[in-house]
C-alpha atoms as a PDB file:
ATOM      1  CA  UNK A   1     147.819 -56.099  40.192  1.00  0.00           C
ATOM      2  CA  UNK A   2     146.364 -58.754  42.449  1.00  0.00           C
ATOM      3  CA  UNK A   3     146.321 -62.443  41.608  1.00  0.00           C
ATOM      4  CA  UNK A   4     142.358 -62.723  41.165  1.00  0.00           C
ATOM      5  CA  UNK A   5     142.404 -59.602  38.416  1.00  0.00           C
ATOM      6  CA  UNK A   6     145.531 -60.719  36.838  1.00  0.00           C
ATOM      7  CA  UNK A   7     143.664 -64.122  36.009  1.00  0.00           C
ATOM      8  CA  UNK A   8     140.706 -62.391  34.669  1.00  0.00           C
ATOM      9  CA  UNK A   9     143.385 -60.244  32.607  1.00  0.00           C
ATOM     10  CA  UNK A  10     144.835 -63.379  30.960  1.00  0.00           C
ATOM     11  CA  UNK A  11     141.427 -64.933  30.967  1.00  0.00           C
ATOM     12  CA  UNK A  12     140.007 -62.196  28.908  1.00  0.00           C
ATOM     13  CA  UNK A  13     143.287 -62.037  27.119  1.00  0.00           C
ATOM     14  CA  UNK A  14     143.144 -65.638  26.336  1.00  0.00           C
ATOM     15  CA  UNK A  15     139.708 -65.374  24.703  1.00  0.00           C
ATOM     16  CA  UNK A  16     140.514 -62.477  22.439  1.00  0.00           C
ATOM     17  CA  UNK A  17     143.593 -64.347  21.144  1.00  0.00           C
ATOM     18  CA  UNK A  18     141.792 -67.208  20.453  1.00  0.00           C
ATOM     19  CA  UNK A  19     138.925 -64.968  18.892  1.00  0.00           C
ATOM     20  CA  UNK A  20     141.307 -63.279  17.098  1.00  0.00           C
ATOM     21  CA  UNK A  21     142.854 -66.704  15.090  1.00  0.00           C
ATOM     22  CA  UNK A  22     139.716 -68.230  15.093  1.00  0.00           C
ATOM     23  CA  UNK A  23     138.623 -65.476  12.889  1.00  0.00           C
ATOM     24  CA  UNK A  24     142.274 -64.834  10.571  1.00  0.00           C
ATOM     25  CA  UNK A  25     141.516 -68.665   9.988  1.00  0.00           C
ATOM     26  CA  UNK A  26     138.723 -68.787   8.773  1.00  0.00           C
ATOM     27  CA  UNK A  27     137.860 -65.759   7.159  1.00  0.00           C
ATOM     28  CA  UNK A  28     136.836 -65.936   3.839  1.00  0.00           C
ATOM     29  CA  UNK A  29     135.974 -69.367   3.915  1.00  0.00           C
ATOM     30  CA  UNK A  30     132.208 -71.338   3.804  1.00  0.00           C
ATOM     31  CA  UNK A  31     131.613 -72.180   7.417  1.00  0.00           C
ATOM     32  CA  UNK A  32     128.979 -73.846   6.340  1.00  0.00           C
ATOM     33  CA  UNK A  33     131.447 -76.175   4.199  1.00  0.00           C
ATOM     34  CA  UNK A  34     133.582 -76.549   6.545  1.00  0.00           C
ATOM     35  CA  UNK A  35     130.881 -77.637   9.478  1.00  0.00           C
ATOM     36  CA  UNK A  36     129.209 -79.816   7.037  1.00  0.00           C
ATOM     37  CA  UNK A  37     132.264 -82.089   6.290  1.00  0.00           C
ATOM     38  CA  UNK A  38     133.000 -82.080   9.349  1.00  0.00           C
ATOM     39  CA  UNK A  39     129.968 -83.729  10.290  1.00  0.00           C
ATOM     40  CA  UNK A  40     130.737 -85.638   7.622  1.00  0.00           C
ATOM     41  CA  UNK A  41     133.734 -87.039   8.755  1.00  0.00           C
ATOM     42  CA  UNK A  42     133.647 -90.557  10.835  1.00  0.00           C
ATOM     43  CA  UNK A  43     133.906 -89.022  14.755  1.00  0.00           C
ATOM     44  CA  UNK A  44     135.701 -92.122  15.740  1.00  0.00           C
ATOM     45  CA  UNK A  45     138.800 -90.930  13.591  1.00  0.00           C
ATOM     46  CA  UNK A  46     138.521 -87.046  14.783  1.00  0.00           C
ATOM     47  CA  UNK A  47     139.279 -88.048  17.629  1.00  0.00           C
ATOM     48  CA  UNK A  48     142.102 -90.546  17.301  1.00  0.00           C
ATOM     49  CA  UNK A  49     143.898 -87.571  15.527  1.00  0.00           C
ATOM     50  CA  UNK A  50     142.930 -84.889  18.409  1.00  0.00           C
ATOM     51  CA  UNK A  51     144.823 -88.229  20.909  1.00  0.00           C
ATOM     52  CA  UNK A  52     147.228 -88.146  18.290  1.00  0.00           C
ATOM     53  CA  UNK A  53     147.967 -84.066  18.552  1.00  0.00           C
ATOM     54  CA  UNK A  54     148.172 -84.092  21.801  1.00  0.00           C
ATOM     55  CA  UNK A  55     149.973 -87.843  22.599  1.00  0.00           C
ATOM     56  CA  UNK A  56     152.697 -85.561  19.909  1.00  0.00           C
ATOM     57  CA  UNK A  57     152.780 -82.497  22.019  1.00  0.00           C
ATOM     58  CA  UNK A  58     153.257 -84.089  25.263  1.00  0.00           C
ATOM     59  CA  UNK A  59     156.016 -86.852  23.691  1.00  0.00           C
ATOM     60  CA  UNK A  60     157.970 -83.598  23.066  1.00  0.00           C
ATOM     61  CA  UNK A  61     157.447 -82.185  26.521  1.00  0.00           C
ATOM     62  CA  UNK A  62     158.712 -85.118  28.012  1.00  0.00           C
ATOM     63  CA  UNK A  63     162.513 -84.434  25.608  1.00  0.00           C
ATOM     64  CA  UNK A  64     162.052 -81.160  26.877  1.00  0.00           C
ATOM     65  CA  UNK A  65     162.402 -81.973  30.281  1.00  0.00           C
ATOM     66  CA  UNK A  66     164.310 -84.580  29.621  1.00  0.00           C
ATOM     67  CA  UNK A  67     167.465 -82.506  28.198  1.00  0.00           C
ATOM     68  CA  UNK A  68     166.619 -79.402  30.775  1.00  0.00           C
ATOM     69  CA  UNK A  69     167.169 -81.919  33.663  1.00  0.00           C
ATOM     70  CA  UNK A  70     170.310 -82.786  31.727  1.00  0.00           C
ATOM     71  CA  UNK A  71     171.548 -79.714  31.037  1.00  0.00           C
ATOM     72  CA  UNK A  72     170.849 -78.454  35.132  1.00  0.00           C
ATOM     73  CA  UNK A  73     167.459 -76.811  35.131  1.00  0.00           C
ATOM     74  CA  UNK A  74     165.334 -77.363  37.552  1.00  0.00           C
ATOM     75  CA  UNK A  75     162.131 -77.504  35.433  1.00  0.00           C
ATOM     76  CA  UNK A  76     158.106 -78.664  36.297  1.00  0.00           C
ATOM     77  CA  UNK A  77     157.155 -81.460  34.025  1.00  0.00           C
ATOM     78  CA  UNK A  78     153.652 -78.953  33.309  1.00  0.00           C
ATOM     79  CA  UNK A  79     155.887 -76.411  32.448  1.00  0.00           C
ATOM     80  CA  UNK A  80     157.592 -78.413  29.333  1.00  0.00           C
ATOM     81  CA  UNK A  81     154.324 -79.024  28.745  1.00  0.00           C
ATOM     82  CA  UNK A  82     153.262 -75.784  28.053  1.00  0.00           C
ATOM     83  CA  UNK A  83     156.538 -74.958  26.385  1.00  0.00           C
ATOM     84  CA  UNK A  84     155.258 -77.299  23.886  1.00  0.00           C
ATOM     85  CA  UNK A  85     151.374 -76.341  23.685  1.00  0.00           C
ATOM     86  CA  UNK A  86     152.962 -72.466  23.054  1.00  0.00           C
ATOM     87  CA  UNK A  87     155.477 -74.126  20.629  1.00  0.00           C
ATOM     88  CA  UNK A  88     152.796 -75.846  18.969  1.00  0.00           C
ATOM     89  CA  UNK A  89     150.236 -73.169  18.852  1.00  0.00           C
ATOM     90  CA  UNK A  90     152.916 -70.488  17.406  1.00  0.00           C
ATOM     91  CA  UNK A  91     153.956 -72.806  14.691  1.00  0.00           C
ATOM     92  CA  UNK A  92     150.690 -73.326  13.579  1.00  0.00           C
ATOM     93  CA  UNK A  93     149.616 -69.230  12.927  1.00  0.00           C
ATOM     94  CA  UNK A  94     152.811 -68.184  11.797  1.00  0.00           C
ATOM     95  CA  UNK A  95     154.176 -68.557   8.434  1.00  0.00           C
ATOM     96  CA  UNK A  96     156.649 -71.646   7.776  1.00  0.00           C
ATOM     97  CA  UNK A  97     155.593 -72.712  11.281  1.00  0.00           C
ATOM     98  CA  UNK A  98     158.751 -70.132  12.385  1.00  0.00           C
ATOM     99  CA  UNK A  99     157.142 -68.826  15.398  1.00  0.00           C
ATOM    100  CA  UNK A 100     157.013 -71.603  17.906  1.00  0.00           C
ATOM    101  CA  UNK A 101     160.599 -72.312  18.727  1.00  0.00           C
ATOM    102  CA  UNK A 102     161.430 -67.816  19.666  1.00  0.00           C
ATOM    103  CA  UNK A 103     157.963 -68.171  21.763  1.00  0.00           C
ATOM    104  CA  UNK A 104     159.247 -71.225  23.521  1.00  0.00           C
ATOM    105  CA  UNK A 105     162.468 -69.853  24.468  1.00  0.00           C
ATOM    106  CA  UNK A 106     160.319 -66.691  25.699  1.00  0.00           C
ATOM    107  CA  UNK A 107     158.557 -68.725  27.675  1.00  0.00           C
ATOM    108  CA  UNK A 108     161.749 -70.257  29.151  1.00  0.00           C
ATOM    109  CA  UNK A 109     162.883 -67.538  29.716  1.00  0.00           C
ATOM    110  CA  UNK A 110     160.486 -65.716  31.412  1.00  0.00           C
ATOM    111  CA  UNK A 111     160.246 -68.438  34.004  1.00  0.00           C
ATOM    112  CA  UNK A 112     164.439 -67.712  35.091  1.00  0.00           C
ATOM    113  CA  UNK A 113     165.776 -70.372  32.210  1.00  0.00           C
ATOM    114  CA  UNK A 114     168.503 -68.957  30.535  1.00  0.00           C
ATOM    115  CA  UNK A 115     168.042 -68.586  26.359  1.00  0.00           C
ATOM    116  CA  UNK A 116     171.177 -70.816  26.426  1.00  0.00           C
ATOM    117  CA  UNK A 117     169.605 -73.793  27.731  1.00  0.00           C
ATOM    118  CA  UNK A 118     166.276 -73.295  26.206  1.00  0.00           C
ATOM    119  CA  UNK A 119     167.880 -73.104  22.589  1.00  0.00           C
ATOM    120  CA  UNK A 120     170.293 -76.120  23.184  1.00  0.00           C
ATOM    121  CA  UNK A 121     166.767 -78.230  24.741  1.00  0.00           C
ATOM    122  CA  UNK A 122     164.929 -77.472  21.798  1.00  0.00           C
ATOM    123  CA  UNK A 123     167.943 -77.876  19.009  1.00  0.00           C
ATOM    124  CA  UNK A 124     168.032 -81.421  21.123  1.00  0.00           C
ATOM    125  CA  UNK A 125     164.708 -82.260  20.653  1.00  0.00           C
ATOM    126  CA  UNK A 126     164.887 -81.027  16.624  1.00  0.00           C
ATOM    127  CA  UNK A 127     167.437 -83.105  16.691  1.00  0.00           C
ATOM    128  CA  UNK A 128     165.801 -86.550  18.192  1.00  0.00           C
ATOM    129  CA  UNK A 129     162.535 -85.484  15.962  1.00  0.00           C
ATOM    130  CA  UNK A 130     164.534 -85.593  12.825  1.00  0.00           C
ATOM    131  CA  UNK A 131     166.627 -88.900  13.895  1.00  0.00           C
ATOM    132  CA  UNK A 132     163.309 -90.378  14.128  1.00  0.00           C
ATOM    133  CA  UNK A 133     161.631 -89.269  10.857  1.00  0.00           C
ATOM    134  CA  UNK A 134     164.760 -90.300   8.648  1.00  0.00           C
ATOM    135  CA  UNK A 135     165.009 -93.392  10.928  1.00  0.00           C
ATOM    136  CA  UNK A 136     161.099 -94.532  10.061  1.00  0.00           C
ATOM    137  CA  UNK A 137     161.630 -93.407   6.135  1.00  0.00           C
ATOM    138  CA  UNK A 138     164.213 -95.766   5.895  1.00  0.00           C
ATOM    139  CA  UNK A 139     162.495 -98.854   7.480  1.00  0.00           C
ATOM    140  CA  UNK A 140     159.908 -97.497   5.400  1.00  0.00           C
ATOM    141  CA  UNK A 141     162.372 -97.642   1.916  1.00  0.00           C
ATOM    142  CA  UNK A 142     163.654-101.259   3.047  1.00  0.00           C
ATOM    143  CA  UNK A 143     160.020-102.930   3.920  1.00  0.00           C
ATOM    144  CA  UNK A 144     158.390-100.953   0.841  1.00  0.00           C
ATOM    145  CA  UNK A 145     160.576-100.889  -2.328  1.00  0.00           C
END
């Protein structure tokens, strides 16, 4: 397959996957609820939270890359980036958010990083995520009794 029809593939592909949990969202719900509070809502904080998303996603790109430099692969700074944005995205449609972490060590692996590295990056960055959420609840216990 040549380059220019592969990218209309995954273009096409793209779009129907998107189509696809676009609709398994929101079917059976009031679109007309949903796009009226969301009008509703101030426009100043929607987008705040979309920074915040993303600011989130890329702050766990940069561990990413971070502990695959440690650990000797050479890895693209846009490519921990996507690791996260597929990480991110699979989490989100899959029950108990257990589908990001086996897509992002696909991912790895498919661009030549072994499954050993990719698992050990992302227990790593687990790892700093949950330092850092039981670090800010107890600042949070000791300023707020």
């Amino acid at each position: 397959m040549t380059d220019k029809k592969k990218a209309v593939f995954n273009f096409i592909f793209l779009i129907l996957v998107f189509s696809l949990t676009v609709y398994m969202v929101f079917k059976g719900e009031d679109l007309g609820e949903i796009i009226s509070t969301v009008q509703q809502a101030n426009a100043v904080y929607l987008m705040i939270s979309v920074i915040c998303v993303v600011l989130f996603i890329l702050g766990e790109s940069v561990i990413i890359f971070y502990m695959m430099r440690t650990l000797g692969a050479g890895v693209k700074m846009g490519h921990c980036a996507l690791y996260s944005f597929v990480g991110f995205f699979f989490s989100c449609i899959t029950p108990s958010a257990t589908g990001g972490q086996p897509m992002q060590i696909y991912h790895m692996y498919r661009d030549g990083i072994e499954v050993s590295h990719g698992t050990l990056a992302l227990l790593f960055e687990l790892l700093s995520f949950v330092t850092v959420t039981v670090l800010l609840a107890v600042a949070g216990l000791a300023f707020q009794h």
